[in-house]
Protein backbone atom coordinates (compact mmCIF):
# COMPACT_ATOMS: atom_id res chain seq x y z
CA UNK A 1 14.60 14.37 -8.52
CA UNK A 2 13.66 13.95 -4.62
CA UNK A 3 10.94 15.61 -4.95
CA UNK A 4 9.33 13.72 -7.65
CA UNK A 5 10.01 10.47 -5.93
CA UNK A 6 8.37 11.64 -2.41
CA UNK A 7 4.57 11.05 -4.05
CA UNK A 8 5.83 8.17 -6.43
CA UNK A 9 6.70 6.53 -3.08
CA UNK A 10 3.45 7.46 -0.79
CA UNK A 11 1.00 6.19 -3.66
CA UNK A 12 3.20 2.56 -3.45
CA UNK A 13 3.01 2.95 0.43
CA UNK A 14 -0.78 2.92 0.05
CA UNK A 15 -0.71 0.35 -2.65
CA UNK A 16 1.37 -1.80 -0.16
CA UNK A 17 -0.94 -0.68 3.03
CA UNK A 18 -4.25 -1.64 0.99
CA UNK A 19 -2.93 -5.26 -0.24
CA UNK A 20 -2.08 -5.84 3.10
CA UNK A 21 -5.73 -4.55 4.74
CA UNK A 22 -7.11 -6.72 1.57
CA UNK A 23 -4.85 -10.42 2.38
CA UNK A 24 -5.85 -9.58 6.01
CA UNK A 25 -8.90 -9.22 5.43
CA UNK A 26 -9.44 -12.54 3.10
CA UNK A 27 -7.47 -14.49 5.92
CA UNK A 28 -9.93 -13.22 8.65
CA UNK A 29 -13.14 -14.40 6.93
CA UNK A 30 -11.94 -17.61 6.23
C-alpha cells in the first residue's frame, strides 16, 4: 500500500514543482 503511494506522490510533487516553475515564470515576464 506504501509502496504504491511512493510514485503516486513523486508524479504530484512534479505536478506541484512544474505549476510553480510555470506561475513563476508568468509573474517574471510580466
Amino acid at each position: 500500500s506504501e509502496e504504491a503511494n511512493i510514485p503516486i506522490d513523486q508524479s504530484e510533487s512534479k505536478i506541484r514543482k512544474t505549476s510553480s516553475v510555470k506561475g513563476y515564470r508568468t509573474k517574471t515576464e510580466q
